[in-house]
Protein backbone atom coordinates (compact mmCIF):
# COMPACT_ATOMS: atom_id res chain seq x y z
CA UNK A 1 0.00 0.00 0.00
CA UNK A 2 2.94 2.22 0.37
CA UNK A 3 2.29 3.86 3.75
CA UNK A 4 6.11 5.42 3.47
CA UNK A 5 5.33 7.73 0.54
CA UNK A 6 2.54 9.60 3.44
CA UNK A 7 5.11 9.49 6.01
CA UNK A 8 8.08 11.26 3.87
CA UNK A 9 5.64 14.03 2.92
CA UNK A 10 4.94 13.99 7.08
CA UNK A 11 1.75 12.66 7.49
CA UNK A 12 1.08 10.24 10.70
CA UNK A 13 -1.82 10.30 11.37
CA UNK A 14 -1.22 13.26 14.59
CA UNK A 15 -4.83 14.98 15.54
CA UNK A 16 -6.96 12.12 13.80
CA UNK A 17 -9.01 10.39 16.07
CA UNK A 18 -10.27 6.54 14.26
CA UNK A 19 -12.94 4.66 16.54
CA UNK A 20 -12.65 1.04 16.47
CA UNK A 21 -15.68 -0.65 17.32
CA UNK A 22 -14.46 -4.17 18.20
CA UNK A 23 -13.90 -6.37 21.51
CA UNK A 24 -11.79 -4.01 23.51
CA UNK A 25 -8.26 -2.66 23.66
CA UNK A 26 -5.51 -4.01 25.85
CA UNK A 27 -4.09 -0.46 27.03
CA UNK A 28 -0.62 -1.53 28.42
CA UNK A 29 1.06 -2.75 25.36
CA UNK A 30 4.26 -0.06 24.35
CA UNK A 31 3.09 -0.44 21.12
CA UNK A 32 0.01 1.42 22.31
CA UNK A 33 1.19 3.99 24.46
CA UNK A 34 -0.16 7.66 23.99
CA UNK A 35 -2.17 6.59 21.34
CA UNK A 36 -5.32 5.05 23.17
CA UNK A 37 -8.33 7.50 23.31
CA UNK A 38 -9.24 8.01 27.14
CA UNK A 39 -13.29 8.23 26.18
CA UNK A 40 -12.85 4.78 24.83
CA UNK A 41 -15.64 2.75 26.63
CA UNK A 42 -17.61 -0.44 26.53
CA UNK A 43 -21.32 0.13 25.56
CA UNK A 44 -22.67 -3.23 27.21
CA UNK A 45 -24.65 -2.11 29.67
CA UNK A 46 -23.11 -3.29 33.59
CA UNK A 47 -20.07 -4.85 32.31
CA UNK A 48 -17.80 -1.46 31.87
CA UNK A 49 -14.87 -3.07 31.00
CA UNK A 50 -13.75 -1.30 27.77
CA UNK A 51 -9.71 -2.48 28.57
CA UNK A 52 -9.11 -5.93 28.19
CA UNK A 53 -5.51 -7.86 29.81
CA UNK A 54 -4.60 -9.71 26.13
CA UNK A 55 -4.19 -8.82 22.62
CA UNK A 56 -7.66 -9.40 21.35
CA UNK A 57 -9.22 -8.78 18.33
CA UNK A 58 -9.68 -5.16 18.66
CA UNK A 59 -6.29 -4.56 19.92
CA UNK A 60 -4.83 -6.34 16.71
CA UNK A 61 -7.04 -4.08 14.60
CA UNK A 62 -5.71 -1.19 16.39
CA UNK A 63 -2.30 -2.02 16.38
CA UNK A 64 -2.18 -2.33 12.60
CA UNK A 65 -3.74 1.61 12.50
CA UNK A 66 -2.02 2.90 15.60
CA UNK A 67 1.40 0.99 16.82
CA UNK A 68 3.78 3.41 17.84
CA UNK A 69 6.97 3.86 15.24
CA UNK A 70 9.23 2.75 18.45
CA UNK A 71 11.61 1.03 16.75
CA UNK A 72 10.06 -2.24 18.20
CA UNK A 73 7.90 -4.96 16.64
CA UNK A 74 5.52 -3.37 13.88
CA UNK A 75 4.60 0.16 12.77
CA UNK A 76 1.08 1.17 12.54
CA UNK A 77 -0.54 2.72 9.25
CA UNK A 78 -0.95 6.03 10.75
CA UNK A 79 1.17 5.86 14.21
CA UNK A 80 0.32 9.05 15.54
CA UNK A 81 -3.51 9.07 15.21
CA UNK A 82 -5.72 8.29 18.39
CA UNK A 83 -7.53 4.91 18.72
CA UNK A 84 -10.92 5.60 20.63
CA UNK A 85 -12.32 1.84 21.78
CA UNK A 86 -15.52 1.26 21.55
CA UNK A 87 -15.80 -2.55 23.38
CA UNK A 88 -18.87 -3.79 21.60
CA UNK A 89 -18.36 -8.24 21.78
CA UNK A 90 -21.11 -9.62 23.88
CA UNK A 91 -19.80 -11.89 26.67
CA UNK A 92 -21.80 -15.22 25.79
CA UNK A 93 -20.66 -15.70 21.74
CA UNK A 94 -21.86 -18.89 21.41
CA UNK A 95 -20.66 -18.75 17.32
CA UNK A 96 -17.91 -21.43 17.20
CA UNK A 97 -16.74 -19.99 13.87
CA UNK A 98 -15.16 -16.76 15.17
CA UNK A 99 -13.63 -15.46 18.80
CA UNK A 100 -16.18 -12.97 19.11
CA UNK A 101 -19.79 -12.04 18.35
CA UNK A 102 -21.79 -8.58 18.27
CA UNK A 103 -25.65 -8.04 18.64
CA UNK A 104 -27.09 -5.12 16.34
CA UNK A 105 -28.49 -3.09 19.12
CA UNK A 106 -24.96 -3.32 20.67
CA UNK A 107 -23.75 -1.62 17.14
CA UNK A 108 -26.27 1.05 16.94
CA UNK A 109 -24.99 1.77 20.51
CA UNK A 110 -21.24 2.14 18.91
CA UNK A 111 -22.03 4.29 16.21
CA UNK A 112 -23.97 6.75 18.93
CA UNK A 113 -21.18 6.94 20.80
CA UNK A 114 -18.39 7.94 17.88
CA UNK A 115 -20.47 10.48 16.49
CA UNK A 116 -21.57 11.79 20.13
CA UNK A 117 -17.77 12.21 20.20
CA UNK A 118 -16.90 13.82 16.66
CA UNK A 119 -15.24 10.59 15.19
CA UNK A 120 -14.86 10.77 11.50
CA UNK A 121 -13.19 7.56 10.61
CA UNK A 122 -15.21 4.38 12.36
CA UNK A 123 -13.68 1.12 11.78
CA UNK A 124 -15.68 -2.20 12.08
CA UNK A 125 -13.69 -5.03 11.42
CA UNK A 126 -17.05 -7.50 11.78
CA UNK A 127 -19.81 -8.51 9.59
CA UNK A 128 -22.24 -11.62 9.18
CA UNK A 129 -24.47 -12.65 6.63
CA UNK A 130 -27.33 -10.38 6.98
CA UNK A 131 -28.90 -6.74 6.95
CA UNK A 132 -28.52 -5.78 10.43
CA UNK A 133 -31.98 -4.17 11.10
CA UNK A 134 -33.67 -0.82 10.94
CA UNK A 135 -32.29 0.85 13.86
CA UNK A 136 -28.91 0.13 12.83
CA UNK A 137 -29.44 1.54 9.39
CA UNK A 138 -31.10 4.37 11.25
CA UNK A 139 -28.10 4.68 13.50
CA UNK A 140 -25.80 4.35 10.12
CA UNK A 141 -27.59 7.30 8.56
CA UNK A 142 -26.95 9.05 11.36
CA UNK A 143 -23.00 8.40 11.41
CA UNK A 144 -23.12 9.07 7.46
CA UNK A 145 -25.17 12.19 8.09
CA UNK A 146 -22.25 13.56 10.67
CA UNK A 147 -19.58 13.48 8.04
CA UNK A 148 -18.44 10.12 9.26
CA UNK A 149 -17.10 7.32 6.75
CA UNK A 150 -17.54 3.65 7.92
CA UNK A 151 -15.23 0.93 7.14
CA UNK A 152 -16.33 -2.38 7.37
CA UNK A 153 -14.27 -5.79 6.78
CA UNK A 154 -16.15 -7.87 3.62
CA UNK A 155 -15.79 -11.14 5.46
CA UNK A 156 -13.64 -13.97 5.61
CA UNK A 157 -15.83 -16.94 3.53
CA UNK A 158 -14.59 -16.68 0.29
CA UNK A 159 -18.29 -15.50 -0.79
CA UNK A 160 -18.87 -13.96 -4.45
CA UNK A 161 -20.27 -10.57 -2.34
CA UNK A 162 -19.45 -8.91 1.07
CA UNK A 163 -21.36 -9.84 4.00
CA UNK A 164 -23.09 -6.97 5.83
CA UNK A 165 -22.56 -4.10 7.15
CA UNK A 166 -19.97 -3.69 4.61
CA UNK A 167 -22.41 -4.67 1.43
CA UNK A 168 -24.20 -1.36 2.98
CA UNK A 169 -21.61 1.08 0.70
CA UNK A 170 -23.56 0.24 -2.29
CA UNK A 171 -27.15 1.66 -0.69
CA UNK A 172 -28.04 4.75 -2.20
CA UNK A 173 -28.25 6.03 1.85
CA UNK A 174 -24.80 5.12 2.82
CA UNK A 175 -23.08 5.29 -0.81
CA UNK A 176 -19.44 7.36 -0.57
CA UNK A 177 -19.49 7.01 2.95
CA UNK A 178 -19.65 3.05 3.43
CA UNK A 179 -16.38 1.28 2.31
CA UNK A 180 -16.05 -2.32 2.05
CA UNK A 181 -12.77 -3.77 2.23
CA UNK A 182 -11.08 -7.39 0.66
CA UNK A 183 -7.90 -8.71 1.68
CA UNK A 184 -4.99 -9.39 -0.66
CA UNK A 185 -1.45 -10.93 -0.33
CA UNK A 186 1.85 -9.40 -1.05
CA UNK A 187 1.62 -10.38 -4.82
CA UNK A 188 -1.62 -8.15 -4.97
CA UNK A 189 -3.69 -11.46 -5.41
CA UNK A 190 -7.01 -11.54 -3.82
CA UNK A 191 -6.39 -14.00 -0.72
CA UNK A 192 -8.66 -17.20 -1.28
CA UNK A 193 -10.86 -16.46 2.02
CA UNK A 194 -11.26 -13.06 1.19
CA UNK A 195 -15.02 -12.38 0.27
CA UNK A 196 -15.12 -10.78 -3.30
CA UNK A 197 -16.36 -7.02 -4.64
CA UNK A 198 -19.55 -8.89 -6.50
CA UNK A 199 -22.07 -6.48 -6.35
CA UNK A 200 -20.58 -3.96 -4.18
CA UNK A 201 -17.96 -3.61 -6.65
CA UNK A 202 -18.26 0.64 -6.92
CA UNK A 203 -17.91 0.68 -3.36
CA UNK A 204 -15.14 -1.82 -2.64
CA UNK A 205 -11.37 -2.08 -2.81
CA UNK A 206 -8.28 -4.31 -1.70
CA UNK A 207 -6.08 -4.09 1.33
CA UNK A 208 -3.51 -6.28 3.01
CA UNK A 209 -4.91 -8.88 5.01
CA UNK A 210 -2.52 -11.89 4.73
CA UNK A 211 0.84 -12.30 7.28
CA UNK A 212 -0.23 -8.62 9.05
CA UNK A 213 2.18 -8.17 12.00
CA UNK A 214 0.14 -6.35 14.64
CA UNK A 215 -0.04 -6.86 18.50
CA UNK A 216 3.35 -6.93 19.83
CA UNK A 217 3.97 -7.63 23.53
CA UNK A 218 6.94 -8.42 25.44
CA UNK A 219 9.11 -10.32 22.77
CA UNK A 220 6.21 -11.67 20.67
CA UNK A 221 3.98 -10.17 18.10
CA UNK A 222 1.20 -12.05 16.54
CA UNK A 223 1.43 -12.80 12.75
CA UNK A 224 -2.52 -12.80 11.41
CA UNK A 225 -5.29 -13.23 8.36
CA UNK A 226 -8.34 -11.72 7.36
CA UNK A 227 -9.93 -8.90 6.19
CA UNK A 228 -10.32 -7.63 9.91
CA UNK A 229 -6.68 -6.41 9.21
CA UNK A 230 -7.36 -5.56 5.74
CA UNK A 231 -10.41 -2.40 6.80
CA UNK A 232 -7.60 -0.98 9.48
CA UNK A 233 -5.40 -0.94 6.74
CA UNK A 234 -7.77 1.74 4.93
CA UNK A 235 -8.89 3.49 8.28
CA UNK A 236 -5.54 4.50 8.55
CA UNK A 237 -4.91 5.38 5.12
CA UNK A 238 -8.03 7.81 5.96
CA UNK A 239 -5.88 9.16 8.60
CA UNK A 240 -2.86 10.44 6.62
CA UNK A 241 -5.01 11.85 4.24
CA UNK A 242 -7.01 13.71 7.39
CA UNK A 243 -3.91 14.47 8.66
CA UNK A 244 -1.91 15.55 5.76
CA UNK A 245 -4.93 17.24 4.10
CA UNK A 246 -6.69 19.05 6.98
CA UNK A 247 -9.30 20.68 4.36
CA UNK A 248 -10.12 17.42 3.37
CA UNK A 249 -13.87 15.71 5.11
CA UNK A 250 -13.83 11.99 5.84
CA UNK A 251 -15.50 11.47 2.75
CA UNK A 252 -13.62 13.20 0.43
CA UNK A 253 -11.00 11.38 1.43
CA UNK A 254 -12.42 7.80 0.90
CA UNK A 255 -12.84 9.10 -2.52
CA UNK A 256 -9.54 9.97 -3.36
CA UNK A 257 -8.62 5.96 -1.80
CA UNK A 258 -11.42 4.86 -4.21
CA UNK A 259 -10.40 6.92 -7.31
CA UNK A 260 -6.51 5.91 -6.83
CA UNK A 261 -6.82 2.54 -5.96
CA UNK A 262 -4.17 0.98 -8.38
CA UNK A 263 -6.45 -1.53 -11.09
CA UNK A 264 -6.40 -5.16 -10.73
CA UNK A 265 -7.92 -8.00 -12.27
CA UNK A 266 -10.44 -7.04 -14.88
CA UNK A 267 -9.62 -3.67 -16.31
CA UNK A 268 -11.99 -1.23 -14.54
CA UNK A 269 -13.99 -1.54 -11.60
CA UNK A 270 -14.83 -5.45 -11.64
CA UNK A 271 -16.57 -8.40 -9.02
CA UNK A 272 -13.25 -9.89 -7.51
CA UNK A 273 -11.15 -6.66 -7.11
CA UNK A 274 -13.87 -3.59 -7.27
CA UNK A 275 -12.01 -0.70 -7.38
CA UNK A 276 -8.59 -1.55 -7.04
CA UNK A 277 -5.84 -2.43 -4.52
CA UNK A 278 -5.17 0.29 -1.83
CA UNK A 279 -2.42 2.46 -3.32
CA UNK A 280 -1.20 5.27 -0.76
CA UNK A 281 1.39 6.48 -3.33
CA UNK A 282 -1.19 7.86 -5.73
CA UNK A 283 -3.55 8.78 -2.70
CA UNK A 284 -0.79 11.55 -2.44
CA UNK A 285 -0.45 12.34 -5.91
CA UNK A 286 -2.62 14.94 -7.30
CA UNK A 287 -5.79 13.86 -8.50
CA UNK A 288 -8.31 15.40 -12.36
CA UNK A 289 -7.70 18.57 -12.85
CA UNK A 290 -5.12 20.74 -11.49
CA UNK A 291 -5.13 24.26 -11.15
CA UNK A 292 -2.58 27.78 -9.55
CA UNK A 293 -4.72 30.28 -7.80
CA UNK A 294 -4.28 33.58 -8.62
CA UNK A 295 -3.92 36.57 -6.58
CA UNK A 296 -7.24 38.17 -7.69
CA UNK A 297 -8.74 34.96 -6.33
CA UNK A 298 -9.15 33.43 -9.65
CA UNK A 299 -7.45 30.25 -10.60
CA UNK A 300 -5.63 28.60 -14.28
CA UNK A 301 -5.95 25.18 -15.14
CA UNK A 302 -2.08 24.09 -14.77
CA UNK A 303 -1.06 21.44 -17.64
CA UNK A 304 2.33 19.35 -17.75
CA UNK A 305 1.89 16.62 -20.52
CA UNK A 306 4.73 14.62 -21.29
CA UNK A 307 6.94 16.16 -24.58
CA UNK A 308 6.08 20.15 -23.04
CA UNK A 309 9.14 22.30 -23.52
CA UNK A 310 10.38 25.72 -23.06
CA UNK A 311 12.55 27.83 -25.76
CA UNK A 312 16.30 27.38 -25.51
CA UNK A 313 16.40 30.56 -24.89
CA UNK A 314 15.81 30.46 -21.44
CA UNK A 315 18.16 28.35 -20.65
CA UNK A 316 18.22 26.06 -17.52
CA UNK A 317 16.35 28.91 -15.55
CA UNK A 318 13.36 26.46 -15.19
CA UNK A 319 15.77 23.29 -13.95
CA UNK A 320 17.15 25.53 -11.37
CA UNK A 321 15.92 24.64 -7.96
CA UNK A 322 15.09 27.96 -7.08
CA UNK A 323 13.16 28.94 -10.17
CA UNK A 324 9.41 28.80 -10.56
CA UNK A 325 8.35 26.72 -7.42
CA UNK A 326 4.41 27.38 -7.34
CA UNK A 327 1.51 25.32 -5.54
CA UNK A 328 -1.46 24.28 -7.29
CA UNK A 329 -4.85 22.39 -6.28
CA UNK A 330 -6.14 19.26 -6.99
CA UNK A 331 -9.94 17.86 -8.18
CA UNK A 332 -10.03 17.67 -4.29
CA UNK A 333 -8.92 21.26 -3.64
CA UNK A 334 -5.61 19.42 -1.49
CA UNK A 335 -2.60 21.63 -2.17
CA UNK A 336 0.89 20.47 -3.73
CA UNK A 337 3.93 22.36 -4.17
CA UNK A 338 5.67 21.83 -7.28
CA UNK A 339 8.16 22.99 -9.14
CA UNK A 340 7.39 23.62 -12.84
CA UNK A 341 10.98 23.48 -13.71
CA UNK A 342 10.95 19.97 -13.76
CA UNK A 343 7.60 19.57 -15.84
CA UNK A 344 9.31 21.50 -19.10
CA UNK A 345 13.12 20.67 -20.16
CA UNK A 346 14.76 22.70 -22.11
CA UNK A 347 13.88 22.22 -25.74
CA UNK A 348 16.98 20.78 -27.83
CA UNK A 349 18.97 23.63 -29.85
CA UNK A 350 18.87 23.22 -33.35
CA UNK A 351 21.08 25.32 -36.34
CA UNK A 352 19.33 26.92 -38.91
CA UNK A 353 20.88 28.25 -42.31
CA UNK A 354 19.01 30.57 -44.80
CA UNK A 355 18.36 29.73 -48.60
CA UNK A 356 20.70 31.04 -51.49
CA UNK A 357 18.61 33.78 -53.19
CA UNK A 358 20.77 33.58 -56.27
CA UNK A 359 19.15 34.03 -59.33
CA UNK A 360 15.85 34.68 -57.79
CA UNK A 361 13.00 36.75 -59.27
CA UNK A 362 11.04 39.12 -56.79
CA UNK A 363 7.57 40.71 -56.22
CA UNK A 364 6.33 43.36 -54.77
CA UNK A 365 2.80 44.66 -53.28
CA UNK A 366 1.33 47.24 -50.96
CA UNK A 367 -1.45 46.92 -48.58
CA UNK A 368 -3.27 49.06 -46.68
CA UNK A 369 -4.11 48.67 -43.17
CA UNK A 370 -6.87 50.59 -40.96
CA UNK A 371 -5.25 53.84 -40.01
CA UNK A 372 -3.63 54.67 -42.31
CA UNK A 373 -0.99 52.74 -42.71
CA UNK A 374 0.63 50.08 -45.42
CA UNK A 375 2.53 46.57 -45.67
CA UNK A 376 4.90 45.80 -47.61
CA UNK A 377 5.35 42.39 -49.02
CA UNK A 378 7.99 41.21 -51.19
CA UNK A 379 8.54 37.35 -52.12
CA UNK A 380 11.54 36.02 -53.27
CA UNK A 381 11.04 32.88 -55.55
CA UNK A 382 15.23 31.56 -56.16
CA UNK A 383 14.58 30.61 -59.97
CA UNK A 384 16.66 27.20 -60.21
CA UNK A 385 15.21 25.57 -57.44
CA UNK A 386 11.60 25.24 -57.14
CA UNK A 387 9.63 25.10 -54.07
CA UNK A 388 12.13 26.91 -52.12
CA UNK A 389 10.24 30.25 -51.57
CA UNK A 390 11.14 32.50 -48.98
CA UNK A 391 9.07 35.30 -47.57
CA UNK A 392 10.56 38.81 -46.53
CA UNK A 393 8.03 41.23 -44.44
CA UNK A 394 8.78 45.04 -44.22
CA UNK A 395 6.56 47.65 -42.21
């Protein structure tokens, strides 16, 4: 995904806050410190235990957004930002297919509580196999409605669609704000448990969810699968971006993921890949049209197109480091500094020599121009060489 590109242009993640609604967070790991919200909570009613002693679920899905660059174990997507916990598992999961299980209402309850807090980003690396209700749909809109972006882990059964809540990003509602998110390997194949795009292809793309190194204790760090690793992967993609980009909504930014995520399978959006495989390094590219505001508050549509050059007779002023460094503004109104130097070499001097006008024949005419005044043309047609005219203008 090339989180390194974000973090040599400085973005970490610092002042983003991305709430994890999962089975807890273990809050004495070092690969946690500083970086665990203190309004992280457990919604189940009398249990009030949002900090749990292991590295569960949600602290691995944390740790692969938030793990401290400590020069120990792993580094998280966006180490700087702020995990807020929302502990959301029920107690008595009964489900001997997966560690931990969540009840709707228990959900709706989660959502409340990130957007009662301002939470942009909301990560929910969970899902099953059907539409969760109409008060979680109601508590959805309500997250969506915020300025909030969800996103939600497809599911780990190898299905031809996503299970739900992340097959919600392709209801008209929730559409732009609901991301669902695959899993893929380090050769950018789609991992063979990952559920595919099918038809939430327009709202689905690709992350890493095979051999994730994420919850790192004492000398140990856990080496994991899934596409629960895969949606942290994005949430803190959404961070840099937030971080980097501080004009830039939660939406607007799972946008610019969507419209840069790097093509695979199918050309175009298709049913295995959707959208594409997470790609940070043309996240942080500019993206359409670009454009250099100018000081009357007006703006020009800036061009660079491969085989643009300048005169020779500037020289290398434009290669010079110093020389026409300018910003200019994306399709997402995120601003770049560039230097135009490097868009336009210097065009390649070429010698020129004029025609013999031996043994030419000439002729004259006057013309006259509004004003009052005339131009004079003469042609010079050299007589022994055909099509070899030359044209002399005098005022």
């Amino acid at each position: 995904m090339k989180a390194q590109v974000a973090w040599q242009a400085g973005a970490t993640g610092s002042g983003v806050t991305v709430a994890v609604v999962d089975s807890g967070i273990a809050n004495t790991l070092p690969e946690l410190e500083g970086r665990i919200s203190s309004a992280s909570t457990d919604v189940i009613a009398g249990r009030n235990t949002p900090y749990v002693a292991s590295s569960s679920h949600g602290t691995r899905v944390s740790g692969v957004i938030a793990s401290n660059f400590n020069g120990f174990g792993t580094i998280g997507v966006a180490y700087e930002s702020t995990i807020l916990s929302i502990r959301t598992d029920i107690s008595d999961c009964t489900d001997k297919n997966t560690d931990v299980c969540f009840s709707s209402s228990d959900l709706v309850r989660a959502l409340d509580y990130a957007v009662a807090n301002g939470v942009k980003i909301i990560n929910m690396s969970l899902g099953g196999d059907g539409r969760l209700g109409s008060a979680f749909e109601a508590a959805l809109l309500r997250a969506v409605n915020s300025g909030a972006v969800i996103v939600a882990s497809s599911g780990n059964d190898g299905n031809a669609n996503p299970g739900w809540p992340a097959r919600y990003a392709i209801d008209p509602r929730f559409a732009g704000s609901v991301i669902a998110v695959g899993s893929h390997g380090a050769t950018d194949v789609m991992s063979s448990f990952s559920n595919r795009a099918g038809d939430t292809a327009a709202g689905y793309i690709s992350a890493p969810g095979e051999d994730v190194i994420t919850g790192c204790e004492g000398t140990s760090c856990w080496r994991v699968n899934g596409t629960s690793f895969s949606a942290p992967h994005v949430s803190g993609a959404l961070a840099l971006l937030m971080d980097a980009f501080p004009n830039l909504t939660a939406r607007a930014a799972l946008a610019i993921l969507v419209d840069t995520a790097r093509d695979a399978g199918d050309p175009g959006t298709d049913i295995v890949y959707g959208r594409g495989l997470l790609d940070m390094a043309g996240a942080f590219r500019p993206v359409g049209t670009t454009s250099t505001p100018m000081a009357d508050g007006s703006s020009i549509v800036t061009i660079s197109e491969p085989g643009s050059f300048v005169g020779a007779a500037f020289g290398d002023a434009f290669l010079r480091q110093s020389a026409l460094n300018t910003v200019l503004y994306d399709a997402y109104d995120r601003m770049f500094a560039v230097q135009l130097g490097g868009a336009y070499p210097t065009a390649p001097s070429r010698s020129y020599q004029a025609a013999p006008f031996e043994q030419s024949t000439t002729a004259t005419t006057t013309l006259a121009l509004p004003g009052g005044g005339r131009l004079n043309l003469i042609a010079a047609q050299p007589s022994p060489t055909p099509g070899r005219a030359r044209v002399v203008v005098a005022v």
